[in-house]
N, C-alpha and C. Protein backbone atom coordinates (compact mmCIF):
# COMPACT_ATOMS: atom_id res chain seq x y z
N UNK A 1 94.08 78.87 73.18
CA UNK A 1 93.13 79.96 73.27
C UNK A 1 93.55 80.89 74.41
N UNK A 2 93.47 82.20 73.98
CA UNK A 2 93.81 82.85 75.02
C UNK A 2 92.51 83.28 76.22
N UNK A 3 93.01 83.83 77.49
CA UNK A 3 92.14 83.98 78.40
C UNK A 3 92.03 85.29 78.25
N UNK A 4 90.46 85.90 78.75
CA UNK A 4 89.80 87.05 78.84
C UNK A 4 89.83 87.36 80.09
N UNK A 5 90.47 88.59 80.59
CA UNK A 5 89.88 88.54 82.19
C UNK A 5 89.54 90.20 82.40
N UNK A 6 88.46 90.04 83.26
CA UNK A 6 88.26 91.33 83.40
C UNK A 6 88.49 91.64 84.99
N UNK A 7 89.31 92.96 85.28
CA UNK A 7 89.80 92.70 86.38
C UNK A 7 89.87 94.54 86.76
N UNK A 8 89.69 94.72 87.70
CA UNK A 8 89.13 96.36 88.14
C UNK A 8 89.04 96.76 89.95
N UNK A 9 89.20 97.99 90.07
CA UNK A 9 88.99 97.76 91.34
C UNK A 9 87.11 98.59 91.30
N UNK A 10 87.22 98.11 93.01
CA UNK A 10 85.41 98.16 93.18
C UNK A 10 85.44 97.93 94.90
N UNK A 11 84.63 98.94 94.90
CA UNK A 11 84.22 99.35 96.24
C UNK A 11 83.24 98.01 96.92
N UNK A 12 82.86 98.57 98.30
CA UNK A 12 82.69 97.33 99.04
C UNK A 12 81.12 97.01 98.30
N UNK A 13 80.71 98.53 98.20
CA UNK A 13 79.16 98.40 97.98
C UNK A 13 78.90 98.49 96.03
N UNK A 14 80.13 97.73 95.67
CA UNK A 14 79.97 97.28 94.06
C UNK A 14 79.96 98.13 92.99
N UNK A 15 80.69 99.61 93.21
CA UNK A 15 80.58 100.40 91.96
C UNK A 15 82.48 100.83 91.60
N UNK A 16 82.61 100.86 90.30
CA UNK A 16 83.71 101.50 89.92
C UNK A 16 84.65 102.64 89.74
N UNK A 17 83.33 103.76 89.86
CA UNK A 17 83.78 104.61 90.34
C UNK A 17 82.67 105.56 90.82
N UNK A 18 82.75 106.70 91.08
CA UNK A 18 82.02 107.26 92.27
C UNK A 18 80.51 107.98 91.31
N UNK A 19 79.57 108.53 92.18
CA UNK A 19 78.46 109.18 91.65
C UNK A 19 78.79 110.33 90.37
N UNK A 20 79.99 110.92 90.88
CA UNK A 20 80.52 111.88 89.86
C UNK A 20 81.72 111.42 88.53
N UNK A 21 81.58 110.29 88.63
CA UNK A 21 82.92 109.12 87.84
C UNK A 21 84.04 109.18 88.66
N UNK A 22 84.24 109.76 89.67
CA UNK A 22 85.48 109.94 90.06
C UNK A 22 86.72 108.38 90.44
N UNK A 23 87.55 108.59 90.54
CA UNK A 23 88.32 107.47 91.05
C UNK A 23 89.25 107.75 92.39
N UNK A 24 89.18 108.81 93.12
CA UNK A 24 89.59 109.26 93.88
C UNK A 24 89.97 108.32 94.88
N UNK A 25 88.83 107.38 95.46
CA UNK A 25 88.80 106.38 96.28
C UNK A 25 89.43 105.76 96.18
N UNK A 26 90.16 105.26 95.50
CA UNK A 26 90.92 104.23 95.16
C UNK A 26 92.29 104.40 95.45
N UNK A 27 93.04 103.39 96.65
CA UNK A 27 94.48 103.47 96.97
C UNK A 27 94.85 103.19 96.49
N UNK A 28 95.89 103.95 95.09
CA UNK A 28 96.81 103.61 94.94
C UNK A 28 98.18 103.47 95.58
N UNK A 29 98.48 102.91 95.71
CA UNK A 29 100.21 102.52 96.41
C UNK A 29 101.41 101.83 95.65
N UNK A 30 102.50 102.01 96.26
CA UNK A 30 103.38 101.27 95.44
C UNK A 30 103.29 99.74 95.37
N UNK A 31 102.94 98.83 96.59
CA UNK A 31 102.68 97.41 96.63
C UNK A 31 101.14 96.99 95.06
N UNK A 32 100.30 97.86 95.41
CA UNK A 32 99.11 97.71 94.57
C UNK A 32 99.64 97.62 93.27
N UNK A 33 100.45 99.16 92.88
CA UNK A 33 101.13 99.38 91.39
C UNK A 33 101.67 98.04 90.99
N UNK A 34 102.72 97.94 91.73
CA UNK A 34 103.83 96.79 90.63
C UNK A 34 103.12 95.66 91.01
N UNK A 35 102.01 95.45 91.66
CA UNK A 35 100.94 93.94 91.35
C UNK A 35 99.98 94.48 89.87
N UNK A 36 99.80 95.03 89.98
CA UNK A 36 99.54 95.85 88.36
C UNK A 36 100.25 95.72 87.12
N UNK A 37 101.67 96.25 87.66
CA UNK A 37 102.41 96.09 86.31
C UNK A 37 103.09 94.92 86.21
N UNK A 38 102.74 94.10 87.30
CA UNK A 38 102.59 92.61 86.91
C UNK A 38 101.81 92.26 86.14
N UNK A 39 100.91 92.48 86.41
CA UNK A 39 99.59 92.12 85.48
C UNK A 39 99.55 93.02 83.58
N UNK A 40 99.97 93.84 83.79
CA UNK A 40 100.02 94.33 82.93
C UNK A 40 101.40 93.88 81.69
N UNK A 41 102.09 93.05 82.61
CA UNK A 41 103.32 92.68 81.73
C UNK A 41 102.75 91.29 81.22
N UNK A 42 101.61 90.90 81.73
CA UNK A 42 101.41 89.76 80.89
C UNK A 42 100.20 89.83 80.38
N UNK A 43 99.78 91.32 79.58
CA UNK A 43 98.60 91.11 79.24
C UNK A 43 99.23 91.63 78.01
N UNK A 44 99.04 90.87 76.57
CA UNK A 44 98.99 90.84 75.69
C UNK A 44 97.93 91.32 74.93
N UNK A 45 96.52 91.95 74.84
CA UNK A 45 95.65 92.80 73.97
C UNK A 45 94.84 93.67 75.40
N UNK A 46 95.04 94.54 75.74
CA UNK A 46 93.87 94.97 76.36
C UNK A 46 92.19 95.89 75.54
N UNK A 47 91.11 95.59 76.14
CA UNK A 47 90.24 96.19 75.67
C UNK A 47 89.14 97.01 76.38
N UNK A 48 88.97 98.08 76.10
CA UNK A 48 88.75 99.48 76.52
C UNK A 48 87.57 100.04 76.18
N UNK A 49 86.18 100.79 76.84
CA UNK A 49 85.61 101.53 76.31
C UNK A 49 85.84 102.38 76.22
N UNK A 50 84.72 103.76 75.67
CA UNK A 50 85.05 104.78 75.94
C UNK A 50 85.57 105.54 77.29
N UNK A 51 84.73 105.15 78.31
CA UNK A 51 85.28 105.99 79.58
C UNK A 51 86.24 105.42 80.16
N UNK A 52 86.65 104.45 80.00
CA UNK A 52 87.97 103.83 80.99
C UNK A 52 89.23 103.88 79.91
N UNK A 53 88.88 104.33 77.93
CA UNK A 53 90.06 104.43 77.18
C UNK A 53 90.72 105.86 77.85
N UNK A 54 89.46 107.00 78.41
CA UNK A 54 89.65 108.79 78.34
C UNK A 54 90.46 108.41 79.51
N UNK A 55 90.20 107.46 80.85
CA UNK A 55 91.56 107.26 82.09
C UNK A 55 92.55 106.56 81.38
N UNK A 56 93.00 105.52 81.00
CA UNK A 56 94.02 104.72 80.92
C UNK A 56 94.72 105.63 79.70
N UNK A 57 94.71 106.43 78.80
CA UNK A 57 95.44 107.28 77.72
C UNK A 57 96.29 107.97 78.24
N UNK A 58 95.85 108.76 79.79
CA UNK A 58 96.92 109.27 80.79
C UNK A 58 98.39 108.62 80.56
N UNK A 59 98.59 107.19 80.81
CA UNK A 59 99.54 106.59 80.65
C UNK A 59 100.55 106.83 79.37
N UNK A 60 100.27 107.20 78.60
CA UNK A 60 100.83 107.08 77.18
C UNK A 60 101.47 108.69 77.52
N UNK A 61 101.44 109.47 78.46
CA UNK A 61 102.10 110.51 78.33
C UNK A 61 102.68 110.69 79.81
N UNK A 62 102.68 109.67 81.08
CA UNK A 62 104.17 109.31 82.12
C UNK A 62 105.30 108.93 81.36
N UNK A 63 106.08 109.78 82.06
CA UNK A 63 107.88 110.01 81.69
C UNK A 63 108.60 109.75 82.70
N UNK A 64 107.98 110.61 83.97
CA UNK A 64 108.55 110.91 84.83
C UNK A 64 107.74 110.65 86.27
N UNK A 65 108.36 110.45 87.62
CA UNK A 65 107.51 110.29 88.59
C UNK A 65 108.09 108.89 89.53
N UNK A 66 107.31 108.23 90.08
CA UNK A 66 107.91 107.07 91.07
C UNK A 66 107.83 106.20 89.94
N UNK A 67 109.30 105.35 90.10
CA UNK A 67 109.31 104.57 88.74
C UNK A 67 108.55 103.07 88.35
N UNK A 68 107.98 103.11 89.60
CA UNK A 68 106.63 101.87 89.31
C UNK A 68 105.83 102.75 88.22
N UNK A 69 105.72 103.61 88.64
CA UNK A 69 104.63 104.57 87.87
C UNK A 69 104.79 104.61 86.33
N UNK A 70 106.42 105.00 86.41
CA UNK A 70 107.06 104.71 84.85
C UNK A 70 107.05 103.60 83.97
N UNK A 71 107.51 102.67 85.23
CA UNK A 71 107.45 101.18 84.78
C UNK A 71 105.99 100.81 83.87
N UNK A 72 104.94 101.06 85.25
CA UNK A 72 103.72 100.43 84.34
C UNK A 72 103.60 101.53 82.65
N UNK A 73 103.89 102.83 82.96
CA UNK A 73 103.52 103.26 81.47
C UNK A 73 104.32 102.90 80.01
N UNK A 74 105.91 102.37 80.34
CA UNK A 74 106.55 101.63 79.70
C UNK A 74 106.36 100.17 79.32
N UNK A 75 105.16 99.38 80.01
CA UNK A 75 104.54 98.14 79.88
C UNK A 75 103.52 98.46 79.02
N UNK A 76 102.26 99.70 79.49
CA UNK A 76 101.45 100.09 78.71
C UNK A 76 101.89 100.43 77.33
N UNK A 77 102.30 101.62 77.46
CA UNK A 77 102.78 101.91 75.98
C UNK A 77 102.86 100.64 74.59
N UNK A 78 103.44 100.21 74.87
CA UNK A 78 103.45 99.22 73.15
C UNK A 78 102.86 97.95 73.12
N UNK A 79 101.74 98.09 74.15
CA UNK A 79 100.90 96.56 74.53
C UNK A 79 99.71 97.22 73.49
N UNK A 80 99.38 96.06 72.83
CA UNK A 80 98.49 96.22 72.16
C UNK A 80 97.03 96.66 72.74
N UNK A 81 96.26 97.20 72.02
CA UNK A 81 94.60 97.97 72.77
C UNK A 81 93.78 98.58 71.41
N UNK A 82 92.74 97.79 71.94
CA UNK A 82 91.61 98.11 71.77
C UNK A 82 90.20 98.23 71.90
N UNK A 83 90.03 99.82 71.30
CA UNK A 83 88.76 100.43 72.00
C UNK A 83 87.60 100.46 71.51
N UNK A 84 86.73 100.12 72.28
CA UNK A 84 85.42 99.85 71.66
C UNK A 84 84.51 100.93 72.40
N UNK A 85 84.38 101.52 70.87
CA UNK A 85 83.67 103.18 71.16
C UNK A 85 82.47 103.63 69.54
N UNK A 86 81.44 104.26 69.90
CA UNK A 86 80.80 104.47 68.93
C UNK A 86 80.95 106.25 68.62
N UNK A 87 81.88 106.58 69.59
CA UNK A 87 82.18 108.21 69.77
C UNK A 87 83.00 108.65 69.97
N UNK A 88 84.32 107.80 69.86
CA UNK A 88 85.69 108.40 69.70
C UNK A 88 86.14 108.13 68.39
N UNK A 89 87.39 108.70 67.79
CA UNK A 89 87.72 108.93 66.40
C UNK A 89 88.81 108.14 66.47
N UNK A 90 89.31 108.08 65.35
CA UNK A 90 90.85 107.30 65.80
C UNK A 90 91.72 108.58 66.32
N UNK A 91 91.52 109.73 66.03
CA UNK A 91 92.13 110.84 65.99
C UNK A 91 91.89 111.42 67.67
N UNK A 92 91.33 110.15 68.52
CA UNK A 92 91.18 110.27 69.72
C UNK A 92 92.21 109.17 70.59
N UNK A 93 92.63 108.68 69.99
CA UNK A 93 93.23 107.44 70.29
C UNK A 93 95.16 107.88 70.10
N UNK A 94 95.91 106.98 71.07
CA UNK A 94 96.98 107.72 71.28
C UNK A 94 97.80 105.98 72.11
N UNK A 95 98.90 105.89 71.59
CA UNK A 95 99.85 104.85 71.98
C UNK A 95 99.21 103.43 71.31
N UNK A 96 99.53 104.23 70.05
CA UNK A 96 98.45 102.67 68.85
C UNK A 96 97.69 101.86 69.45
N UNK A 97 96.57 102.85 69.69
CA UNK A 97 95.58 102.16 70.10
C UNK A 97 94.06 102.13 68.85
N UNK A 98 93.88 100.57 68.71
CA UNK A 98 92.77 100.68 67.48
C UNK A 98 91.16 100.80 68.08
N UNK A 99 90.04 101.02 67.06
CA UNK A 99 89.30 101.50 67.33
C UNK A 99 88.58 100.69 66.56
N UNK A 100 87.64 99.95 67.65
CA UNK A 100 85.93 99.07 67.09
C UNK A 100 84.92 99.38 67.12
N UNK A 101 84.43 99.69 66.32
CA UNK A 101 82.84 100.22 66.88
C UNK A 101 81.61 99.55 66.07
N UNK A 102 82.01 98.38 65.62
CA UNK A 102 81.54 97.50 65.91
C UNK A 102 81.57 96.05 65.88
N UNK A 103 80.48 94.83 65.73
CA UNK A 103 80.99 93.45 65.75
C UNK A 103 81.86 93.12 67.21
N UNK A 104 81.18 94.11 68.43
CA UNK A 104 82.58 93.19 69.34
C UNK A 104 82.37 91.46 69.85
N UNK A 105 81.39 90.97 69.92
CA UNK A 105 81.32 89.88 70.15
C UNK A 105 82.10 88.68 69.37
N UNK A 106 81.61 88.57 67.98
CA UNK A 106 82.76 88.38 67.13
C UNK A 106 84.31 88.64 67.01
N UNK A 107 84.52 89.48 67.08
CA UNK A 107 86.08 90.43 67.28
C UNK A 107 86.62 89.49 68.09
N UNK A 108 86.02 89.92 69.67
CA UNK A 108 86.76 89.54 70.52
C UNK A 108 86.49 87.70 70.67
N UNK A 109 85.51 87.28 69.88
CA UNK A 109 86.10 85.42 69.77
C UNK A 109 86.81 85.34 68.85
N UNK A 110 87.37 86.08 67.92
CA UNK A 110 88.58 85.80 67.00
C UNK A 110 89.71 86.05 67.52
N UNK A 111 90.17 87.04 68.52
CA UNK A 111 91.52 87.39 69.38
C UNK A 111 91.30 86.34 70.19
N UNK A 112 90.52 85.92 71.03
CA UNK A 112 90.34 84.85 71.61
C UNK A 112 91.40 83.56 71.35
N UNK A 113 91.07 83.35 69.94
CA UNK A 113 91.51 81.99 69.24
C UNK A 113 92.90 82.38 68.88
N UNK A 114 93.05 83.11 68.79
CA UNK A 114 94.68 83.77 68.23
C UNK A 114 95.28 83.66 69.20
N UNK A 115 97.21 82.94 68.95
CA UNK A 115 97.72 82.67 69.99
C UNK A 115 98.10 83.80 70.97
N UNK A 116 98.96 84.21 71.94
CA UNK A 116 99.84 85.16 72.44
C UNK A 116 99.04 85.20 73.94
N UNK A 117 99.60 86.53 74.76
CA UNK A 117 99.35 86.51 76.01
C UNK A 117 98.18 86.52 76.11
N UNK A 118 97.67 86.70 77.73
CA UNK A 118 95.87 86.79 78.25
C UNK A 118 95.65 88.21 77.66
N UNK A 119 94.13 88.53 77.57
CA UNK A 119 93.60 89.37 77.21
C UNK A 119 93.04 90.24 78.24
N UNK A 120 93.21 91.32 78.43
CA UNK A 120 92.14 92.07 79.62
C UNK A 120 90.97 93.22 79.18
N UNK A 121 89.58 93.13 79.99
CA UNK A 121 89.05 93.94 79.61
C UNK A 121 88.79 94.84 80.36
N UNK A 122 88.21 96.37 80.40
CA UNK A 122 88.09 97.32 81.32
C UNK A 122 86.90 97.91 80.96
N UNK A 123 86.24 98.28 82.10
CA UNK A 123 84.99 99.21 81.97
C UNK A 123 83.81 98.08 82.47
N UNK A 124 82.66 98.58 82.95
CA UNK A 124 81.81 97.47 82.93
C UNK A 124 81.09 97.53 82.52
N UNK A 125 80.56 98.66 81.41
CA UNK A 125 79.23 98.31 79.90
C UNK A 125 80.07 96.78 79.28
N UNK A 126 80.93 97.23 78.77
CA UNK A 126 82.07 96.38 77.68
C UNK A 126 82.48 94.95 78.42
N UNK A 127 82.48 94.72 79.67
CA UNK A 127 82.74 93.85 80.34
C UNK A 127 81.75 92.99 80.70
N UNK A 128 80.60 93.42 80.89
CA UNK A 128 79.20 93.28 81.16
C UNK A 128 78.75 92.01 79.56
N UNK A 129 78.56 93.17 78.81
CA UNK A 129 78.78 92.81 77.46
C UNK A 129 79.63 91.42 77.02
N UNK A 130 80.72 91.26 77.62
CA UNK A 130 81.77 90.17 76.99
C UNK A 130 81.46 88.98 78.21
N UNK A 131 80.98 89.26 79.57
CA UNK A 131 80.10 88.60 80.27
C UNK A 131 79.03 87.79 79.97
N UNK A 132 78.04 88.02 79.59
CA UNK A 132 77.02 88.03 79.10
C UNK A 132 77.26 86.62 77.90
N UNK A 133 77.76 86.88 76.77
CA UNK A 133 78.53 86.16 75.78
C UNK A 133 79.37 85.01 76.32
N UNK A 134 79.38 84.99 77.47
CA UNK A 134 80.33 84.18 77.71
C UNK A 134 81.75 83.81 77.09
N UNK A 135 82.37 85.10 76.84
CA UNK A 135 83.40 85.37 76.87
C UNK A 135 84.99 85.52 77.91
N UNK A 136 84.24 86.13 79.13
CA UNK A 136 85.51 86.16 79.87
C UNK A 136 85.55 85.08 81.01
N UNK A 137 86.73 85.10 81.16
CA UNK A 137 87.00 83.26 81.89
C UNK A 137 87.40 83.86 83.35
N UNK A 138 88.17 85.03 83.64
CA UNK A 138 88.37 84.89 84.85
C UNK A 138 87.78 86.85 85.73
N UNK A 139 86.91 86.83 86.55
CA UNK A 139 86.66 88.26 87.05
C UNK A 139 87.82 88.11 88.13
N UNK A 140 88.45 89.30 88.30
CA UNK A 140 89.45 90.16 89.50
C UNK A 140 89.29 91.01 90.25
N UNK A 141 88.40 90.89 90.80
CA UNK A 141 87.71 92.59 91.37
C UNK A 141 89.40 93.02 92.28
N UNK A 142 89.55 94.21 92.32
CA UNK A 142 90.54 94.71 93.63
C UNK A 142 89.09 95.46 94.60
N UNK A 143 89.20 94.58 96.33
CA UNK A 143 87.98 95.03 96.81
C UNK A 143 88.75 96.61 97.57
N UNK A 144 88.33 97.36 97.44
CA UNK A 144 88.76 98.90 98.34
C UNK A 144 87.92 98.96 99.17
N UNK A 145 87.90 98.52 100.21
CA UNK A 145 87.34 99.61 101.94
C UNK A 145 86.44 100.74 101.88
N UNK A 146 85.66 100.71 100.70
CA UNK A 146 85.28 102.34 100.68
C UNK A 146 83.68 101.91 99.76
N UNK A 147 82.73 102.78 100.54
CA UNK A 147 81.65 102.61 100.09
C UNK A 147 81.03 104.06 99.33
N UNK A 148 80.69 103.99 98.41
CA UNK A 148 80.46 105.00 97.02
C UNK A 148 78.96 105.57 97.53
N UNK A 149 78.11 105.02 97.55
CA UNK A 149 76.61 104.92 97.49
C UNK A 149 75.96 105.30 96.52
N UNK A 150 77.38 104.88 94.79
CA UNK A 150 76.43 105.37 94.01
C UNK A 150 77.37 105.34 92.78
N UNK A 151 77.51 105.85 91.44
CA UNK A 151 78.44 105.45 90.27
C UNK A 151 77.98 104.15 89.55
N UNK A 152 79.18 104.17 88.36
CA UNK A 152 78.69 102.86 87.82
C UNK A 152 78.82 101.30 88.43
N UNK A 153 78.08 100.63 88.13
CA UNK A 153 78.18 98.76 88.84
C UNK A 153 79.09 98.49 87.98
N UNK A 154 79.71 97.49 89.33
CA UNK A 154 80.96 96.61 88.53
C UNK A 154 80.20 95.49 87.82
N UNK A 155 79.60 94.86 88.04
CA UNK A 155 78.90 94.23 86.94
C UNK A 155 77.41 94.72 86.50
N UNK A 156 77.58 94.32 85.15
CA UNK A 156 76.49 94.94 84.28
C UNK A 156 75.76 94.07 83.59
N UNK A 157 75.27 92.67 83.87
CA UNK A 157 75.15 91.65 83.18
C UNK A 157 73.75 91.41 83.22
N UNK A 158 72.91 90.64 82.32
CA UNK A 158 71.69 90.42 82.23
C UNK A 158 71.72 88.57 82.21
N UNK A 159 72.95 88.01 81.83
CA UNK A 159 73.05 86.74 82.05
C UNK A 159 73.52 85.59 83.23
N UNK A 160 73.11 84.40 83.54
CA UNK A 160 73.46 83.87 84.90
C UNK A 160 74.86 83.04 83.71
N UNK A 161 75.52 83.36 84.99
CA UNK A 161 76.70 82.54 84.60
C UNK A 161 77.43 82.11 85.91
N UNK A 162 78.59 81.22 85.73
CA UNK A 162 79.08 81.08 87.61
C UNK A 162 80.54 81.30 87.56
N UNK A 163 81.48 81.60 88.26
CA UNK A 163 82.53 81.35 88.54
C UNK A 163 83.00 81.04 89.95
N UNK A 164 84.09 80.46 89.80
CA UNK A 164 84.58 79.56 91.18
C UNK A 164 85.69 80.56 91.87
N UNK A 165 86.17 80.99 93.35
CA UNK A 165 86.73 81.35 93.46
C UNK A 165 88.25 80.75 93.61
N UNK A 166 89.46 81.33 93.67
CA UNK A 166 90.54 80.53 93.50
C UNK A 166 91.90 81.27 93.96
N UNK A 167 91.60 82.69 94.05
CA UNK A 167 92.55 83.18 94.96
C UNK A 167 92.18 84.25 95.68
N UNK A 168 93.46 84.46 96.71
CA UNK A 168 93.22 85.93 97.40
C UNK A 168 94.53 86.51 97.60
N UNK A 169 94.21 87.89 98.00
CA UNK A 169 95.56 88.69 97.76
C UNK A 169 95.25 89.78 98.81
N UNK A 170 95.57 90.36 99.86
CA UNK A 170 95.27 90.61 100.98
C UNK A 170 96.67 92.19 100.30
N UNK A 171 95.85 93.38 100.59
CA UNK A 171 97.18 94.59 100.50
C UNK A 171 97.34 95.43 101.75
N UNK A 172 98.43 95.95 101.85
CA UNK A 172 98.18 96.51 103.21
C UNK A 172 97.61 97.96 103.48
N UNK A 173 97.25 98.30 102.06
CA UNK A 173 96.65 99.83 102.45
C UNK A 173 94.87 99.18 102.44
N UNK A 174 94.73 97.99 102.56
CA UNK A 174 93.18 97.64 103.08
C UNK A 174 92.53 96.72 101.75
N UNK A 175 92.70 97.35 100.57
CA UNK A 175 92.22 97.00 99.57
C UNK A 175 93.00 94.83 99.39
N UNK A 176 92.49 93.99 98.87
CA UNK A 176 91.87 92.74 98.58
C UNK A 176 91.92 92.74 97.09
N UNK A 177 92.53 91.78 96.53
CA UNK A 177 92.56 91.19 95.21
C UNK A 177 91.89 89.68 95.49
N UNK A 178 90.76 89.81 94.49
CA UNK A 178 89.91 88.55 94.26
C UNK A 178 90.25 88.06 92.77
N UNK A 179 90.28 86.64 92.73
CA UNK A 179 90.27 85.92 91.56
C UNK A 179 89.04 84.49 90.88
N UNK A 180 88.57 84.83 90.06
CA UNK A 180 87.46 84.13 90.31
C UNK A 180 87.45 83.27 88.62
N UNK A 181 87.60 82.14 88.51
CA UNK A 181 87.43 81.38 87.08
C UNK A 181 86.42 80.64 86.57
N UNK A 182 85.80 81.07 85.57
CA UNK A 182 84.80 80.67 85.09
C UNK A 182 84.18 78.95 85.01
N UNK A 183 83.40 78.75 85.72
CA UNK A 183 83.28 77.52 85.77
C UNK A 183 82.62 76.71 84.16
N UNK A 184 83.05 75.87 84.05
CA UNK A 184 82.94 75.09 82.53
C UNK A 184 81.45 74.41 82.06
């Protein structure tokens, strides 16, 4: 069975991105990136809502630039994705990326059971959602130094569930990688 993980960065005071959606806050760096396109080289289905498919599509059109940068969009590109949207078209969708709009609970326990790499999810309605279900096995927050006072919550859940913590990852532009696995 494959693993679900939902993994994002998030401010100290718990939101994803800012009052205005922005992502500004967020250091990116080259150490952060290629721990990314680490991650991204072993994620075998990613899954997407609407607002985090309209950021991550960016990718499908890097060519050029610092070649971590390239790197991860050459990982992105032909990794499988899909988006779970009740308001995008397929004719919105770009680097074969498919489109659910609905049944995700189901869906995503049938990819589940299907062999191949871990699965990742993004956004935190959709994450919240696959939370909830008890679906995803491991949360990743990346913690950033930076307090929002406002935007969407990284978690969105109405259910108690627990996970154990199990790693740490310390970066030097401030930001913290947490790893946390679902306890059984």
């Amino acid at each position: 069975m494959r693993k679900l993980i939902y993994s994002i960065a998030v401010s100290l005071d718990g939101y994803i991105n800012d009052a205005k959606g922005s992502l500004d806050w967020v250091r990116v760096d080259e150490e952060y990136h290629r721990f990314a396109n680490a991650q991204q080289a072993a994620t075998g289905l990613s899954l997407y809502g609407t607002r985090m498919w309209r950021t991550m599509a960016y990718w499908d059109s890097v060519e050029t630039g610092p070649d971590y940068m390239v790197e991860f969009a050459k990982l992105w590109r032909p990794a499988e994705k899909l988006v779970v949207s009740h308001t995008l078209r397929e004719s919105d969708l770009v680097a074969g990326a498919t489109l659910l709009s609905g049944g995700l609970i189901d869906a995503v326990r049938g990819l589940k059971a299907l062999p191949g790499k871990q699965m990742a999810v993004s956004g935190a309605t959709l994450a919240g959602s696959l939370i909830d279900a008890g679906l995803v096995d491991e949360i990743q927050p990346f913690i950033v130094p930076a307090i929002l006072g406002g935007g969407t919550r990284f978690l969105q859940v109405t259910n108690h569930s627990e996970y154990e913590f199990v790693e740490t990852r310390p970066f030097q532009s401030g930001m913290t990688f947490l790893r946390y696995e679902k306890r059984p």
